[in-house]
PDB file of N, CA and C in Angstrom:
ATOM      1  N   UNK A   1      89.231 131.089 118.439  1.00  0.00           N
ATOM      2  CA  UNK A   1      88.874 132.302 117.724  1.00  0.00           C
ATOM      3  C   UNK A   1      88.050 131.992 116.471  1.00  0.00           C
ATOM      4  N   UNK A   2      88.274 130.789 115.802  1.00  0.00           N
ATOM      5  CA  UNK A   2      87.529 130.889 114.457  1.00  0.00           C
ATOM      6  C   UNK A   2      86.121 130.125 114.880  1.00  0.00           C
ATOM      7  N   UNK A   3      86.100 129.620 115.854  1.00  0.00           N
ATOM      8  CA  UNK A   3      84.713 129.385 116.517  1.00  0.00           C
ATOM      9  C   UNK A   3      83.749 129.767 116.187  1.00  0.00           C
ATOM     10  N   UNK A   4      83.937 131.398 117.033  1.00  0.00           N
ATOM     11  CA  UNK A   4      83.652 132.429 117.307  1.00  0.00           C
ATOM     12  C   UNK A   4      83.271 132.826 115.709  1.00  0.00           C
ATOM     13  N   UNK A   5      84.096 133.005 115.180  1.00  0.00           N
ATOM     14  CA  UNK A   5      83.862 133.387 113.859  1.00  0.00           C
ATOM     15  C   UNK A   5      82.457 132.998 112.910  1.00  0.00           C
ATOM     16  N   UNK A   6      82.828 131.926 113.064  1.00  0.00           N
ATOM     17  CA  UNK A   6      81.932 130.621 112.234  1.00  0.00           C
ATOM     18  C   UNK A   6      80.451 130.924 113.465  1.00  0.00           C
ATOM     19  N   UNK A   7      80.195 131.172 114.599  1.00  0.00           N
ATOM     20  CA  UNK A   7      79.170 131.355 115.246  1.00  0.00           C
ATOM     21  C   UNK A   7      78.533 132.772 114.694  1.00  0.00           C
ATOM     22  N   UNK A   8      79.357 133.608 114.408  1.00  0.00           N
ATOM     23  CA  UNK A   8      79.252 135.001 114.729  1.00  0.00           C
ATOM     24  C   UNK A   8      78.570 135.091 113.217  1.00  0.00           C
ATOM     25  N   UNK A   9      79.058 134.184 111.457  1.00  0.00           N
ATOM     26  CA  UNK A   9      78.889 134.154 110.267  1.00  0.00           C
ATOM     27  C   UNK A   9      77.284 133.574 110.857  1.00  0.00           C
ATOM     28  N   UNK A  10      77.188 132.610 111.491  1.00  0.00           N
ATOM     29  CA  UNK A  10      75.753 131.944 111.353  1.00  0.00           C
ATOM     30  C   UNK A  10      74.832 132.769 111.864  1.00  0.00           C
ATOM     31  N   UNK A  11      75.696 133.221 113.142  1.00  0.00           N
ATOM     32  CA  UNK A  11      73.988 134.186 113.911  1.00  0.00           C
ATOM     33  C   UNK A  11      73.397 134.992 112.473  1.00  0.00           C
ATOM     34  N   UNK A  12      74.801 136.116 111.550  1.00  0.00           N
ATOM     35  CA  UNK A  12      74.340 137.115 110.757  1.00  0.00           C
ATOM     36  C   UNK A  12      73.666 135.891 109.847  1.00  0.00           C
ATOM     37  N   UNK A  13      74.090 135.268 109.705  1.00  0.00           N
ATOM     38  CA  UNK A  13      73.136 134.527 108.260  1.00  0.00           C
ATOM     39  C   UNK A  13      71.330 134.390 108.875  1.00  0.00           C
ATOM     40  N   UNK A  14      71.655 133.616 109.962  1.00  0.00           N
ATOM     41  CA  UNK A  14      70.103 133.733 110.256  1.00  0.00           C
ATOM     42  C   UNK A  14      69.276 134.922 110.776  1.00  0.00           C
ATOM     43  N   UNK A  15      70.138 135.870 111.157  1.00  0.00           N
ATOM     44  CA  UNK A  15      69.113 136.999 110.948  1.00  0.00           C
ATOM     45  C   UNK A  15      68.804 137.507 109.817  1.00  0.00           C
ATOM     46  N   UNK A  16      69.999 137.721 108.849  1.00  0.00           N
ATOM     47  CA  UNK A  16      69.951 138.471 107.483  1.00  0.00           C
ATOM     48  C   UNK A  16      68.108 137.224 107.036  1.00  0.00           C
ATOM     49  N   UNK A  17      68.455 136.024 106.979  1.00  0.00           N
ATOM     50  CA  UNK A  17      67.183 135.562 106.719  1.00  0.00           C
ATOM     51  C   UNK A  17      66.007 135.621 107.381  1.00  0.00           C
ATOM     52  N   UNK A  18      65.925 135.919 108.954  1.00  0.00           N
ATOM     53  CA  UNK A  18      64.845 136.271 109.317  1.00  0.00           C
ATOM     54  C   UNK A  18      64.030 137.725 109.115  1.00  0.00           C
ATOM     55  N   UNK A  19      65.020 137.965 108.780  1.00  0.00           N
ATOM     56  CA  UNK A  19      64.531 139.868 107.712  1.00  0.00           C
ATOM     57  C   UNK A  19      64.040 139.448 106.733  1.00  0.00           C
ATOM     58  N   UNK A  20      64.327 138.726 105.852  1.00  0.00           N
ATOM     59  CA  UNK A  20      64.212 138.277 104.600  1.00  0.00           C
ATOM     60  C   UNK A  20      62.603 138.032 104.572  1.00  0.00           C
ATOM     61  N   UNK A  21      63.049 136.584 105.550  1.00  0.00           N
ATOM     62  CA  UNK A  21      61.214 136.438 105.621  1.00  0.00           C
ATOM     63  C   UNK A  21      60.262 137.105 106.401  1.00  0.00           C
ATOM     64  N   UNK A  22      60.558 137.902 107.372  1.00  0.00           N
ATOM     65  CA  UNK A  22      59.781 139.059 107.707  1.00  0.00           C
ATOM     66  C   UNK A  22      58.730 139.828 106.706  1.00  0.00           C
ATOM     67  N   UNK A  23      60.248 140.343 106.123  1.00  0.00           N
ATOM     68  CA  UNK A  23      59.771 141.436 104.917  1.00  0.00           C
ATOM     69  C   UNK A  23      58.762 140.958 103.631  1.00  0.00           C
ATOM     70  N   UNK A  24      59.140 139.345 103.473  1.00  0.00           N
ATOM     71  CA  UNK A  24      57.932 138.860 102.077  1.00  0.00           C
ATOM     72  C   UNK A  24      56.541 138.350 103.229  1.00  0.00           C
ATOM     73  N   UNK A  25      56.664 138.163 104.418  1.00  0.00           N
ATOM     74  CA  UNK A  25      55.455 138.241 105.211  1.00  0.00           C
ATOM     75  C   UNK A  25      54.885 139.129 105.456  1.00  0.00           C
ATOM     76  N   UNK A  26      55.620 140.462 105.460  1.00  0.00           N
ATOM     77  CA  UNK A  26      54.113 141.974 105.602  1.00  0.00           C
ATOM     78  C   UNK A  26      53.972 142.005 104.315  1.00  0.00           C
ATOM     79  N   UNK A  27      54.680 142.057 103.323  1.00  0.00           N
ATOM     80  CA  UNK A  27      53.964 141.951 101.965  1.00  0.00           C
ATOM     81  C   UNK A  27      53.036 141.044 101.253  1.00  0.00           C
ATOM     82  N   UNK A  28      52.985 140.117 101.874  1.00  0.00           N
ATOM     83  CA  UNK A  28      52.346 138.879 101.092  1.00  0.00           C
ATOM     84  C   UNK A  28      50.661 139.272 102.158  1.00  0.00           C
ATOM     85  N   UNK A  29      51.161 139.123 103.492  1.00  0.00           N
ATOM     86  CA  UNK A  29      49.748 139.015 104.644  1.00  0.00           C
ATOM     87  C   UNK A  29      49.873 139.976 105.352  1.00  0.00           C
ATOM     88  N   UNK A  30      49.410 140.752 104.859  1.00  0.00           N
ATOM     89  CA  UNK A  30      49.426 142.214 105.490  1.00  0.00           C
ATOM     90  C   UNK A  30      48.699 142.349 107.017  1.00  0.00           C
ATOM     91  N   UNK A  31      47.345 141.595 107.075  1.00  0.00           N
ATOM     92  CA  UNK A  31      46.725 141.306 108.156  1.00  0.00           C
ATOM     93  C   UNK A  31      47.202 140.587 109.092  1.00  0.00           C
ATOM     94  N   UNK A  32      47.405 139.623 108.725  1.00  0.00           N
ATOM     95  CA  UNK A  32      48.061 138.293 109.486  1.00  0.00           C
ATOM     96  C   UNK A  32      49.536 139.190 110.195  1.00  0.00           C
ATOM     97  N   UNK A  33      49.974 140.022 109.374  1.00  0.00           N
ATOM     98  CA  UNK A  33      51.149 140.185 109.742  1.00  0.00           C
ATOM     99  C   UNK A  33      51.102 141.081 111.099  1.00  0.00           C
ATOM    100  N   UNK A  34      50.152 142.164 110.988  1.00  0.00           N
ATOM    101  CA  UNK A  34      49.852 142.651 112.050  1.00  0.00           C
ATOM    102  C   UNK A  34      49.480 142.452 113.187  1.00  0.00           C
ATOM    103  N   UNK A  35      48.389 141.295 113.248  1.00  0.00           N
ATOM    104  CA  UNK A  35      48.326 140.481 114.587  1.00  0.00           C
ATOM    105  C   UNK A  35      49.166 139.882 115.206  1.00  0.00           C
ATOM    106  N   UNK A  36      50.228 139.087 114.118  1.00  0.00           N
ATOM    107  CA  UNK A  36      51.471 138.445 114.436  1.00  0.00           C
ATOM    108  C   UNK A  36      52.811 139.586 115.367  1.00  0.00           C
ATOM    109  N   UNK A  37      52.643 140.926 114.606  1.00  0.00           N
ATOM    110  CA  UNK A  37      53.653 141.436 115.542  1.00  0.00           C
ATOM    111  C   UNK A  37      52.982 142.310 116.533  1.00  0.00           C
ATOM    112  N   UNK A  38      52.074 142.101 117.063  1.00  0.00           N
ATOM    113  CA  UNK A  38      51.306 142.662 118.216  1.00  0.00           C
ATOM    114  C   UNK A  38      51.273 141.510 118.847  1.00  0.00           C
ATOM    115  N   UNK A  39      50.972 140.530 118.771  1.00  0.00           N
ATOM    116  CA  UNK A  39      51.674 139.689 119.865  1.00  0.00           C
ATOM    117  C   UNK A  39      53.005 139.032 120.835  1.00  0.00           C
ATOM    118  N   UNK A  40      53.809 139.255 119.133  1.00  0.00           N
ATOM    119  CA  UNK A  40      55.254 139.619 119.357  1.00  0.00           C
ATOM    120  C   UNK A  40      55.739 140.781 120.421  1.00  0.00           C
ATOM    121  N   UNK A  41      55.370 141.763 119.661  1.00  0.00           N
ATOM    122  CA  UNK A  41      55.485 142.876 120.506  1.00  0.00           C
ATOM    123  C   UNK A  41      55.175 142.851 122.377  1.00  0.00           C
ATOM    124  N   UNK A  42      54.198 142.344 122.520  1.00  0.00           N
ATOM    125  CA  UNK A  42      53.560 141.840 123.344  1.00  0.00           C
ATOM    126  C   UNK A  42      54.486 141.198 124.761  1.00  0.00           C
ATOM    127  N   UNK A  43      54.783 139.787 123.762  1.00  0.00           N
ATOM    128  CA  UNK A  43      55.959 139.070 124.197  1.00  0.00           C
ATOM    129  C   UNK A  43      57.484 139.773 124.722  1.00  0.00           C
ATOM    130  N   UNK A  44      57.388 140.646 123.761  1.00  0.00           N
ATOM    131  CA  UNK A  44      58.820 141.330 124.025  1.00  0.00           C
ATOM    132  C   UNK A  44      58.518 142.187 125.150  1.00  0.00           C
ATOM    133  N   UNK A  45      57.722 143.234 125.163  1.00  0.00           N
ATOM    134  CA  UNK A  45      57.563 143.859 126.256  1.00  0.00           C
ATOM    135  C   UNK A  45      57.688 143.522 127.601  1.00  0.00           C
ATOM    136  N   UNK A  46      56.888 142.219 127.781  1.00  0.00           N
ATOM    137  CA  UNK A  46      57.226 141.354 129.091  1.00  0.00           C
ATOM    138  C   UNK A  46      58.305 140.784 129.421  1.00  0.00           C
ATOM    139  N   UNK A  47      59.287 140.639 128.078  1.00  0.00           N
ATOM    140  CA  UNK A  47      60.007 139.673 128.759  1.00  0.00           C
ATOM    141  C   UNK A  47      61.228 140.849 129.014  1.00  0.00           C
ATOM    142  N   UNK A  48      61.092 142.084 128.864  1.00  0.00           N
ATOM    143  CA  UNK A  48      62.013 143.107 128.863  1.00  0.00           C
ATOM    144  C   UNK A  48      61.984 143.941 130.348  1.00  0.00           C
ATOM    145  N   UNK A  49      60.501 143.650 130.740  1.00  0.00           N
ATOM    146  CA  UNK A  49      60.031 143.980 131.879  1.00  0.00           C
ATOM    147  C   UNK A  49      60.575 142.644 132.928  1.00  0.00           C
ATOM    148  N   UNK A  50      60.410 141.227 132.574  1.00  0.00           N
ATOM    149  CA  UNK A  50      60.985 140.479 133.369  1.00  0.00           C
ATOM    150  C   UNK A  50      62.330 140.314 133.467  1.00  0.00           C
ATOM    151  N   UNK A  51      63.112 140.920 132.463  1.00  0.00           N
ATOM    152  CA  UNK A  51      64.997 141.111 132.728  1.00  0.00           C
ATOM    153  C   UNK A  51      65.081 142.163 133.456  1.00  0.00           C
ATOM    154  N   UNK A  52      64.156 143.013 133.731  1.00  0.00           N
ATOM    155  CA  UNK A  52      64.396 144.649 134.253  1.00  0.00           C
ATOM    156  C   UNK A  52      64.207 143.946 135.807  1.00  0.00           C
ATOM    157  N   UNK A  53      62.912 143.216 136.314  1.00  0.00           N
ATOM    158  CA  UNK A  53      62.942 142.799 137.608  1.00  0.00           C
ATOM    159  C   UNK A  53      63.972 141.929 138.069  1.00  0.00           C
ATOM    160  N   UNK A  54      64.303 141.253 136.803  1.00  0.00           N
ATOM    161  CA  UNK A  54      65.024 140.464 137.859  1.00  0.00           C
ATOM    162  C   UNK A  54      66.669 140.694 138.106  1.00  0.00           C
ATOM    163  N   UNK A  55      67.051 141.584 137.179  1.00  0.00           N
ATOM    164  CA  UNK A  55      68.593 142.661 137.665  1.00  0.00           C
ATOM    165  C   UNK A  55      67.990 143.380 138.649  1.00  0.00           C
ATOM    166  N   UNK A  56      67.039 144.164 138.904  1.00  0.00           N
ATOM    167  CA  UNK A  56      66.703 144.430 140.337  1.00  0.00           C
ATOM    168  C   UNK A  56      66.499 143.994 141.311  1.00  0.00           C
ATOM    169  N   UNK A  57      66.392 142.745 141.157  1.00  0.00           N
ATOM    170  CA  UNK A  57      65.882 141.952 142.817  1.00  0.00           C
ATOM    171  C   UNK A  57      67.227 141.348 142.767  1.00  0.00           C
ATOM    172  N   UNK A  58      68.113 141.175 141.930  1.00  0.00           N
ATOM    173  CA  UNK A  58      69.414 140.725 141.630  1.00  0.00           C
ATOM    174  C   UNK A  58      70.249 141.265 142.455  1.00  0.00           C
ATOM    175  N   UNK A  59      70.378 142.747 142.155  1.00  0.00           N
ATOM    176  CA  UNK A  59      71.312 143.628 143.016  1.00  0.00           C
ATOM    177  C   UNK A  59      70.808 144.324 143.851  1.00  0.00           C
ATOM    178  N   UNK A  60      69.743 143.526 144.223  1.00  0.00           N
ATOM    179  CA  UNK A  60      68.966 144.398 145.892  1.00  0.00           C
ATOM    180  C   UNK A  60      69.502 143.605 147.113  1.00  0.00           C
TER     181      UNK A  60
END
């Protein structure tokens, strides 16, 4: 159980910091930042589309 715990403290720590630096990256590179999450975005879309196919061909 305190595993779990100690996993569960780290995931929030490293997200709380990947917000962190998110947020002083659209402020600092406003441009940069935009290309950066349009590719992101990008990325995510597909790979949301490739979990969607493959629970479908999963339970076909």
């Amino acid at each position: 159980m305190w595993t779990f715990l100690i996993g569960l403290c780290i995931f929030v720590g490293l997200a709380a910091a990947a917000l962190w630096l998110g947020q002083r990256a659209r402020r600092r590179f406003p441009k940069a930042y935009v290309i950066v999450d349009k590719i992101v975005s990008s990325i995510d879309l597909l790979f949301i589309v490739a979990v969607f196919f493959a629970v479908f061909y999963m339970t076909r």
